[in-house]
Structures are given as C-alpha cells and as structure tokens.
Protein backbone atom coordinates (compact mmCIF):
# COMPACT_ATOMS: atom_id res chain seq x y z
CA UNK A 1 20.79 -2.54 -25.31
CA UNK A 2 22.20 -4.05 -22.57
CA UNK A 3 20.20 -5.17 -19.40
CA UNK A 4 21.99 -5.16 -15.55
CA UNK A 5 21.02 -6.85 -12.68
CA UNK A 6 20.66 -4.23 -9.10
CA UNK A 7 20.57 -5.62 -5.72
CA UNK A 8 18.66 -2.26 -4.43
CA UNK A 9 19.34 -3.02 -1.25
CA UNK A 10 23.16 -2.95 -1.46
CA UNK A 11 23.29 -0.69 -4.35
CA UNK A 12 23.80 2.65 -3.08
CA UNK A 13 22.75 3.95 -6.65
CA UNK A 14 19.19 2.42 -6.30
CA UNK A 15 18.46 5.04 -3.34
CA UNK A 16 19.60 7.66 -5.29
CA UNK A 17 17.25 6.97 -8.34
CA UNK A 18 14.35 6.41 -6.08
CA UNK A 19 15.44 9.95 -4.61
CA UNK A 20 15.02 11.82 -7.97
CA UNK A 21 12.63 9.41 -10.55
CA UNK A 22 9.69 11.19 -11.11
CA UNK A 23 7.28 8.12 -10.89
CA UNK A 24 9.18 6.76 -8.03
CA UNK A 25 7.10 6.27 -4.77
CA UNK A 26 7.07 5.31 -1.15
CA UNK A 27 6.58 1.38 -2.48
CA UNK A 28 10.31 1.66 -3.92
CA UNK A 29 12.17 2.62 -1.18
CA UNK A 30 14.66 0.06 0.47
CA UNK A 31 13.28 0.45 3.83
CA UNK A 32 9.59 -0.84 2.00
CA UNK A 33 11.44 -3.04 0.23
CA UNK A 34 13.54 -4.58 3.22
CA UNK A 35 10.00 -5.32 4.95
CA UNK A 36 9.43 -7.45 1.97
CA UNK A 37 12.46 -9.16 2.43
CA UNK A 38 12.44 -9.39 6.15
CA UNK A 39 8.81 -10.24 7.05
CA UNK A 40 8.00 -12.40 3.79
CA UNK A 41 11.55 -13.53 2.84
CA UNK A 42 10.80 -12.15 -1.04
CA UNK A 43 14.25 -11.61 -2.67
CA UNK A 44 14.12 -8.08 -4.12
CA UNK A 45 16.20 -7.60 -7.59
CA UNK A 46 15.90 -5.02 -9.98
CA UNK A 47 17.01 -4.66 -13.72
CA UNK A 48 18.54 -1.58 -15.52
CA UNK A 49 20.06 -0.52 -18.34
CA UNK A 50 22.65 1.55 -16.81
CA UNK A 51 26.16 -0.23 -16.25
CA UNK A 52 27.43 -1.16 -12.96
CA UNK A 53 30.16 1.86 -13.29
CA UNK A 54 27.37 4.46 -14.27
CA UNK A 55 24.57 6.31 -12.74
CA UNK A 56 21.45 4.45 -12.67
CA UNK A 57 19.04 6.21 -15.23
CA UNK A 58 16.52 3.31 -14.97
CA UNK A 59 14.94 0.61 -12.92
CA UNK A 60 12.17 -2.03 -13.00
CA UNK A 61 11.78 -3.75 -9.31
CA UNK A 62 10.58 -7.10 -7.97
CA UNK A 63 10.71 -9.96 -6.14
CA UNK A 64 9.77 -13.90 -6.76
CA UNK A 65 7.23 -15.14 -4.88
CA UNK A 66 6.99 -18.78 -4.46
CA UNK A 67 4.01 -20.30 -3.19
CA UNK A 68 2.84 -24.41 -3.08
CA UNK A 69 -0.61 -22.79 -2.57
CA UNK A 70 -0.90 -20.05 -5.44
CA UNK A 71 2.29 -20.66 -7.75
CA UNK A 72 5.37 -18.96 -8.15
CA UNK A 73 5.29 -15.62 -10.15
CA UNK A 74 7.46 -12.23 -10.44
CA UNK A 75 5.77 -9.26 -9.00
CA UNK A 76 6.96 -5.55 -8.96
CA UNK A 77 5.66 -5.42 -5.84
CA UNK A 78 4.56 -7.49 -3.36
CA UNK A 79 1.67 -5.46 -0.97
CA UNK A 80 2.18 -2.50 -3.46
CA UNK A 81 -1.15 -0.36 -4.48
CA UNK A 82 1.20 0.43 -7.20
CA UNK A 83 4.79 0.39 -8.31
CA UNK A 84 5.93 2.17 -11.51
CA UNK A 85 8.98 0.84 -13.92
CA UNK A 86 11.37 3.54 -13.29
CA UNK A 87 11.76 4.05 -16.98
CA UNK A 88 12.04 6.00 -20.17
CA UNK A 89 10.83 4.74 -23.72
CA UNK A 90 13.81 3.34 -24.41
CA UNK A 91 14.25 1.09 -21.60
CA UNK A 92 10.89 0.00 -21.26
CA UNK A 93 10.60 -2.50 -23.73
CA UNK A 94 14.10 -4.00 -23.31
CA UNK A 95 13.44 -4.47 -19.55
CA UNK A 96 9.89 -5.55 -19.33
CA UNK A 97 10.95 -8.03 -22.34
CA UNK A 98 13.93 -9.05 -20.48
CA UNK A 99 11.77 -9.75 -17.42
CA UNK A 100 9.21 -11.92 -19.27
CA UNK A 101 11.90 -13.90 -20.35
CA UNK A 102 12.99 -14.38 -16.69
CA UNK A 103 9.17 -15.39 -16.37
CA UNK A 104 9.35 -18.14 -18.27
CA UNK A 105 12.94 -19.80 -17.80
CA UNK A 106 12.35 -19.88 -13.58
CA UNK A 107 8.81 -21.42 -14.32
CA UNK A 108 6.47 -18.81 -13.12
CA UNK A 109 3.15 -18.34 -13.55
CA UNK A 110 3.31 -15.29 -14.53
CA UNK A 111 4.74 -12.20 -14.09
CA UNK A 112 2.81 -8.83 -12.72
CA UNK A 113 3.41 -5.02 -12.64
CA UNK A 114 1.60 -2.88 -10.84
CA UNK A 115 1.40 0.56 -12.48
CA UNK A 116 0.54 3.67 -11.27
CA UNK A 117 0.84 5.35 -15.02
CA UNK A 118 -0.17 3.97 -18.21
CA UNK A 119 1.87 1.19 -19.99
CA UNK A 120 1.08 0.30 -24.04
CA UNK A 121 0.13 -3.17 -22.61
CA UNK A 122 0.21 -4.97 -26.39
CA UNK A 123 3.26 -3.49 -26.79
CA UNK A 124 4.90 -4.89 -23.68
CA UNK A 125 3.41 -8.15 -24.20
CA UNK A 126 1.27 -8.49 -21.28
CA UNK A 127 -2.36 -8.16 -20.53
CA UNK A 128 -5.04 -6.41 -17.71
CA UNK A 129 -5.16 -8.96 -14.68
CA UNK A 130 -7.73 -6.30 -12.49
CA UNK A 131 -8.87 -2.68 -11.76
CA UNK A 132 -9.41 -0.64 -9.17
CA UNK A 133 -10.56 2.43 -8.05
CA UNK A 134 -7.37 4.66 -7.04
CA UNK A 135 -8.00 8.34 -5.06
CA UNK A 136 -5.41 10.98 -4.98
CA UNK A 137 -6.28 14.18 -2.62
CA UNK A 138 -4.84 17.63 -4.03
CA UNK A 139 -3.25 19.43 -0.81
CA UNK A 140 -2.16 22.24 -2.72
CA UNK A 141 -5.23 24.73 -1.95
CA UNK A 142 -5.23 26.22 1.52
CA UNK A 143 -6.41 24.80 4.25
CA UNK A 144 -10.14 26.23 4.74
CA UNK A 145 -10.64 25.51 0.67
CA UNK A 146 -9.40 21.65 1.64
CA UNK A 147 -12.40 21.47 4.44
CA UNK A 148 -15.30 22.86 2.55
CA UNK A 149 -14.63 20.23 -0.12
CA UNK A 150 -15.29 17.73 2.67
CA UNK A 151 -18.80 16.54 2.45
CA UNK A 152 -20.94 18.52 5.06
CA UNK A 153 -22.89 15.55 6.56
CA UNK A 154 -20.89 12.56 6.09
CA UNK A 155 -17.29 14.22 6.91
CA UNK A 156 -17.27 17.72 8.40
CA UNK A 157 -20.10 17.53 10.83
CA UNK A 158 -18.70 14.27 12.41
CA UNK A 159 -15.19 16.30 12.50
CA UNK A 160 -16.95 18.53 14.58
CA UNK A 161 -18.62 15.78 16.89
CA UNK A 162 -15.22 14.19 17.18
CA UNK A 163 -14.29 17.70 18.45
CA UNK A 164 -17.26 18.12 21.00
CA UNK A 165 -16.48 14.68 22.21
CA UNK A 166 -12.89 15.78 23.19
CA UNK A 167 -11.19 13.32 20.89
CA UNK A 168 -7.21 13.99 20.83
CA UNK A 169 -5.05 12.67 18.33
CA UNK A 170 -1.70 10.95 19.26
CA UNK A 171 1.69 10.31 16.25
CA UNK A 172 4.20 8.60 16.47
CA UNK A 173 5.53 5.16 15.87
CA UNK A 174 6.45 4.04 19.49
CA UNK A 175 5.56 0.49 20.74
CA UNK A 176 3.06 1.50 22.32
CA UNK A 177 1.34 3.10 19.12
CA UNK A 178 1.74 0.04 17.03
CA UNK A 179 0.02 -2.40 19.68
CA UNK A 180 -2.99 -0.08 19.64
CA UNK A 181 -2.88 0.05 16.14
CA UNK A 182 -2.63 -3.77 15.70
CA UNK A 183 -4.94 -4.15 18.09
CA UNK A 184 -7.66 -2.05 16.36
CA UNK A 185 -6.68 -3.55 13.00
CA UNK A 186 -7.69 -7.59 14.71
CA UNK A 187 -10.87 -5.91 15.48
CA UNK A 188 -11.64 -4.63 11.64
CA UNK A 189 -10.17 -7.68 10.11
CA UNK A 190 -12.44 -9.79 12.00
CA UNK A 191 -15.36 -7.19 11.40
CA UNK A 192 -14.70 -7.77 7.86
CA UNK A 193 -13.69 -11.16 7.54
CA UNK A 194 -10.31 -11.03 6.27
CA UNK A 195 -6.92 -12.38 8.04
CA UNK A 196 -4.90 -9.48 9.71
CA UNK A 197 -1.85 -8.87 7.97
CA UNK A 198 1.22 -10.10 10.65
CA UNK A 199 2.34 -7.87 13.68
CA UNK A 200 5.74 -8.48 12.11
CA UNK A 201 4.71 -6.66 8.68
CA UNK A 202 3.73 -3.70 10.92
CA UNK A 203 6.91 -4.08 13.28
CA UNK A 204 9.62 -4.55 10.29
CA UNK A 205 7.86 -1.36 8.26
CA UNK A 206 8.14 0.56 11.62
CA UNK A 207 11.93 -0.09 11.82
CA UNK A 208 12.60 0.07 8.29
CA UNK A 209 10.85 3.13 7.38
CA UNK A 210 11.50 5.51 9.78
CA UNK A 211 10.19 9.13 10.00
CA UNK A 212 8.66 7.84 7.20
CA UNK A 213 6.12 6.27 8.81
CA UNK A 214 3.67 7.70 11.12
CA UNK A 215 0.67 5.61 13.28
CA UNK A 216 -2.31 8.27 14.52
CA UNK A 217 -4.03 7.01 16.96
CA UNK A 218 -7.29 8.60 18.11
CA UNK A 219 -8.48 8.55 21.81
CA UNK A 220 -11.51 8.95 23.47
CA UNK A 221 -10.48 9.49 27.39
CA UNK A 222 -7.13 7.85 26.73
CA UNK A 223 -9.10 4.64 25.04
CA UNK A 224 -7.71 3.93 21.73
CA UNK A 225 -11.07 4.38 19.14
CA UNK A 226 -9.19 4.57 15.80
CA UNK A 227 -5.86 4.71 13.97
CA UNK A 228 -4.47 4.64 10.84
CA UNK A 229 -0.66 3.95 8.90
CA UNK A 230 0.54 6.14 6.80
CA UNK A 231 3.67 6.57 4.62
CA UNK A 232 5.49 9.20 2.94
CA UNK A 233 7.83 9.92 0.36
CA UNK A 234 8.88 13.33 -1.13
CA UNK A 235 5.56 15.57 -1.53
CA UNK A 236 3.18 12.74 -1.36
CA UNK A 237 1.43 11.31 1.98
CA UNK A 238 0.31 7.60 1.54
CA UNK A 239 -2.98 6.44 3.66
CA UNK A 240 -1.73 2.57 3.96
CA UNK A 241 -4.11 0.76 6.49
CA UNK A 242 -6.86 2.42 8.67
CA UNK A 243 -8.71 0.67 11.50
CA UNK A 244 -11.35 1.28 14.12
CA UNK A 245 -14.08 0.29 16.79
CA UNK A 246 -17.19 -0.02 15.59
CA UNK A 247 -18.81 0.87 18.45
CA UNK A 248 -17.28 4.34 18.51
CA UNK A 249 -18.08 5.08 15.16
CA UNK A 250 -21.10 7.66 16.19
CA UNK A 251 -17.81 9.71 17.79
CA UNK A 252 -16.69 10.35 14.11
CA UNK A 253 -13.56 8.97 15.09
CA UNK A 254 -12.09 8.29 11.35
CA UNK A 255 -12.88 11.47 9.86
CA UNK A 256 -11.41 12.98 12.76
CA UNK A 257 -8.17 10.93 12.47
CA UNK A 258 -8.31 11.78 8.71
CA UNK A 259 -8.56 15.42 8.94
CA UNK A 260 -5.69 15.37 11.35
CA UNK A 261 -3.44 13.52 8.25
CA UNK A 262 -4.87 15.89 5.84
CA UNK A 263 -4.10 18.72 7.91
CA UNK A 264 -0.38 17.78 9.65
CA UNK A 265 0.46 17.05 5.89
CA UNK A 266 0.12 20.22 4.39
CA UNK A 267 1.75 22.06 7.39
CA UNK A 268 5.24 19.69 6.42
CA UNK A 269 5.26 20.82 3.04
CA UNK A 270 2.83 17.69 1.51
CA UNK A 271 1.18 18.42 -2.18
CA UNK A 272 -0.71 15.37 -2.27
CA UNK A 273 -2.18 12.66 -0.37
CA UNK A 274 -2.48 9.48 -2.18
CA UNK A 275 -5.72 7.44 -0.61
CA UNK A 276 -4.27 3.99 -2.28
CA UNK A 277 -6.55 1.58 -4.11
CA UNK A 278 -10.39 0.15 -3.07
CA UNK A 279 -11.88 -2.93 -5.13
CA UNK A 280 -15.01 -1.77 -7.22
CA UNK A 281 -16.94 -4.70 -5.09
CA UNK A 282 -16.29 -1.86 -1.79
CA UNK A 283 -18.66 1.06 -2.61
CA UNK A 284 -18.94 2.15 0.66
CA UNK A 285 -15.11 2.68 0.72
CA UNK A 286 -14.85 4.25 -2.43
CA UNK A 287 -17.87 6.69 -1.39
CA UNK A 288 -16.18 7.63 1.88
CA UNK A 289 -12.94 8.26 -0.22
CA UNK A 290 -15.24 10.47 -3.21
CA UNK A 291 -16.37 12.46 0.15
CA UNK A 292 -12.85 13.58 1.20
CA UNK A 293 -12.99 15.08 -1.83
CA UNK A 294 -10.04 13.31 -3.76
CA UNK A 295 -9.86 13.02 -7.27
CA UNK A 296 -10.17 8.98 -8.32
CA UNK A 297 -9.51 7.16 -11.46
CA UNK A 298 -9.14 3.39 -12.69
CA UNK A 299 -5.62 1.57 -11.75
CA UNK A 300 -5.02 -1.01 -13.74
CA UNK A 301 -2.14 -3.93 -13.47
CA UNK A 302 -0.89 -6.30 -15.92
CA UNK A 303 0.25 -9.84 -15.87
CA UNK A 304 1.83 -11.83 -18.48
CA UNK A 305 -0.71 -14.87 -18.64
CA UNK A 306 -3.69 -15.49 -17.90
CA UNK A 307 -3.81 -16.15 -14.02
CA UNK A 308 -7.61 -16.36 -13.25
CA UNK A 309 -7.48 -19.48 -11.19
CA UNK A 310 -4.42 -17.83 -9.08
CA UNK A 311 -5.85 -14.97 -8.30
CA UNK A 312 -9.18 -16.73 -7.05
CA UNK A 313 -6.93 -18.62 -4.60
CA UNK A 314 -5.50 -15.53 -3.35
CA UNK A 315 -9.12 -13.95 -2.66
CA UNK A 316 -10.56 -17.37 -1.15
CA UNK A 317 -7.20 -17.23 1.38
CA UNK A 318 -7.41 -13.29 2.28
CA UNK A 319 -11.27 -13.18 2.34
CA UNK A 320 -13.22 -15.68 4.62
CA UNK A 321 -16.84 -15.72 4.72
CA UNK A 322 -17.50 -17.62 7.70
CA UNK A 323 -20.55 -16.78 10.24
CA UNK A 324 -18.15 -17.80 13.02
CA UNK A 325 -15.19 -16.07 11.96
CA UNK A 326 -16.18 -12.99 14.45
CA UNK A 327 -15.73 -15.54 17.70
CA UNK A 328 -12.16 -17.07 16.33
CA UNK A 329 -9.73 -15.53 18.79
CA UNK A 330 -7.06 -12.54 18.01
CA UNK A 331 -4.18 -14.46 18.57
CA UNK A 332 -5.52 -17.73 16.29
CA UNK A 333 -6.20 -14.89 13.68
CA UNK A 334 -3.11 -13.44 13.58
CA UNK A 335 -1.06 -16.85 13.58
CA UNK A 336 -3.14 -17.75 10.60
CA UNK A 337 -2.61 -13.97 8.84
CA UNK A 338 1.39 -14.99 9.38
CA UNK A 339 1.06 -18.26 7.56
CA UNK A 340 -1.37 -16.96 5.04
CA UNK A 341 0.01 -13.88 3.98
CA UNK A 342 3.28 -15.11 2.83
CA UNK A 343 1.65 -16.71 0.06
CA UNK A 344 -0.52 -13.68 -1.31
CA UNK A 345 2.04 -11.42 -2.19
C-alpha cells in the first residue's frame, strides 16, 4: 500500500476529512494546528494512503519537535489531550509503520501518539509511555436531569451561592476577554507552581479558531473572579484551560462558570462535553470532574522507545517546586513559560 505525504494546512482535502472522520476532534483542525505552527514553530505533516488526485479516506497527523533540552521526537500532537489516527484497519499498520520508520532515519527519540481510542499497541510496534484519567460529560439528557447529577454540596449549592452573590457570566473572545483570562491563568499557574503557557498560545488559538473558541469569564461587580477556554468541534464541547482567584473561591465562582458551559452547550445543539485529561497524582481535580457527573476512563498514549528520562525533563521544566515561586513576578513568569514551553510539546 502506498503511503502520501499531506501538508493539512494547504490541503484543502485535510479539512474535509477532519469535517466527516468519526474520531476526528477539535485537536485536528487547521486552525489548532496553525497555533502549533505559529506560536511553537512545529511543522505539521500528515501521512495517508489516499493519492494526491483522490479523496482523503485516511490520516495520521504530527509535527517534529526539536528540543537541545528534551530531544527531538514526532508527536501527533503537540498540547493535544488526545489525537486519534484518522484510520481504518487497513491503513493503520502501514502508516504508523511508515511513521516509525520516519522515527528512526531523522534521529528522534521517539515517536508518540496520543489516542483517544484503543490501538493493538504490540501490533503497531510501540509501547504505553503514561495514563491518565480522561472525563467525558453526556449532554444528551435534559437539562434539569444534567443538574441533579451535579453533586448537591460540592457543585449545586455553590451554583446557587454564585447566584445569590450576583455573579454574571460574560463570552466571547474579545481582547479584552483574553487579558482577563491570562491574567487569571498567571495567578493559578503561580498558585500551582507551573509556568503559564505563553499569551501568544492563547492569542494565535483566538485568531485561528474562531467561533470555535469561546473565553467565559465570571464577574463579581464587574471584577474578573474566574474563566475558562473552551473549544468545540461538531457535537462535542472541549473544557481546555480553567483559571481562578483563590480568594473568591467561597463565591462558587467555577461551578458557576461551569454550569454556564454545560448549559449554553446543550442549547447550540452540543451531545457531549469532553472535560480533557487530569494526571492520577491530581485527585482533587479528578474528584471535582467525578462531581460534574461525567463519565471517566483511563487514556493511554504510546511511544516508540522507551523515553523515561525525557519525559522527567519535561515534568522538572513545566512543574517547579520552589517556596519562592509565588513572589516571582507575572511578567518574569510568562517570559520564562515562552522559552520553556517550546520545548515540552
């Protein structure tokens, strides 16, 4: 069988199979993909069975990422909770195959998929690099069924403060949105010790994405006390990056701002609300996630050697446990997020 190369963001064709794939999501679009390109300089490429003169009928994205801090590898994608090989049976082995190959002849590392679904992983030669928890939220009850599977005390009775406390919820993706969101998003970094990912990231997936792309901001007398990013593609709403002040927590600010997404998506038409991935090591997370009442399972990628000492580097550079990391100012943070995250793709 023989294997193509796609530029997907050129090839009109690429659109159109991300358009109608079943396992396609919002993390194969070209306007997710151009971020890539744009804010990280990642080359995007994707191979397919399907001749240049033909309909594409398969696809397997990714882009090189090449680091003098954590190596160079292949990844399908960069930033991705998950990207599935736009596949059948019959193309899966010839591409992934054709893939390792390209692995080993440009010297990388290793190469890493990111699948949402199950792939035979002896079969395509590659083995489990990490897990996660992944939570998907079913939107297709109505709307008062949704709410009582909230959990009484941790979710819907801080709705209702939110609600007492005159909390108003603002969409869009103005300028003014995303600096309130990026803002917000310092102050949780820094809460947590972990580099903010760049104000261009958020900027280029604003411009790139479109309508597809919403920023909620929650206010408390016109002060900014929460916001999330979210994404969408087809039927299914994607939470991508939440962020709040802690000291306006006791105003149930996020599960205010999270009922809003829950409820604004089913009134477009959404089925499902996919809650992306949490690391075991976050239990809190994962329990606030459980108490929306989503649905989670294990997500699983796969790399093609054994990486171990690669992917410690890429914790030790996102994660910093430092006492005075709290006092480091915003805009020395966010200079060192736009240095650091180009190599943790």
């Amino acid at each position: 069988m023989d294997v193509y190369t796609v530029n997907p963001l050129s090839d009109p064709r690429w659109h159109r199979l991300v358009g109608e794939h079943p396992k396609a999501s919002v993390f194969h679009q070209c306007g997710w993909v151009r971020a890539l390109l744009t804010t990280y300089g990642y080359e995007p490429l994707a191979l397919t069975t399907s001749p240049p003169d033909e309909p594409l009928r398969s696809g397997v994205i990714f882009c090189r990422v090449s680091s003098w801090i954590t190596g160079s590898r292949l990844v399908s994608l960069p930033f991705s909770d998950h990207c599935d090989p736009l596949v059948d049976e019959n193309a899966e082995d010839v591409l992934i195959g054709r893939l390792l190959q390209m692995s080993e002849q440009q010297n990388c590392k290793y190469l890493e998929i990111r699948p949402l679904g199950s792939l035979d992983e002896k079969r395509v030669g590659m083995t489990e690099s990490g897990t996660f928890c992944f939570h998907m939220l079913d939107l297709r009850d109505d709307l008062p069924q949704i709410f009582r599977r909230l959990h009484k005390d941790s979710i819907q009775r801080k709705i209702h403060r939110a609600e007492r406390e005159g909390l108003v919820c603002e969409v869009g993706n103005s300028d003014r949105l995303v600096n309130e969101f990026y803002r917000l998003l310092i102050q949780t970094r820094k809460r947590h010790r972990m580099l903010p990912q760049p104000l261009a990231w958020i900027k280029n997936l604003v411009a790139f994405m479109g309508d597809a792309l919403q920023i909620r901001v929650a206010r408390q007398s016109g002060t900014p006390v929460a916001a999330m990013l979210s994404l969408r593609h087809r039927n299914t709403v994607i939470y991508k990056y939440g962020c709040s002040d802690e000291r306006k927590h006791n105003l149930g600010s996020v599960p205010f701002l999270f009922w809003n997404l829950i409820r604004e998506s089913k009134a477009q038409g959404a089925e499902q609300l996919d809650l992306g991935r949490s690391d075991w090591d976050q239990p809190s997370l994962i329990l606030f996630k459980d108490r929306l009442g989503a649905a989670k399972r294990s997500l699983s990628y796969l790399r093609s050697k054994d990486s171990s000492k690669a992917t410690r580097v890429t914790a030790l550079a996102s994660h910093i446990p430092h006492a005075g990391f709290s006092i480091v100012p915003n805009v020395i943070l966010s200079a060192a997020g736009r240095l650091a995250y180009r190599h943790l793709g």
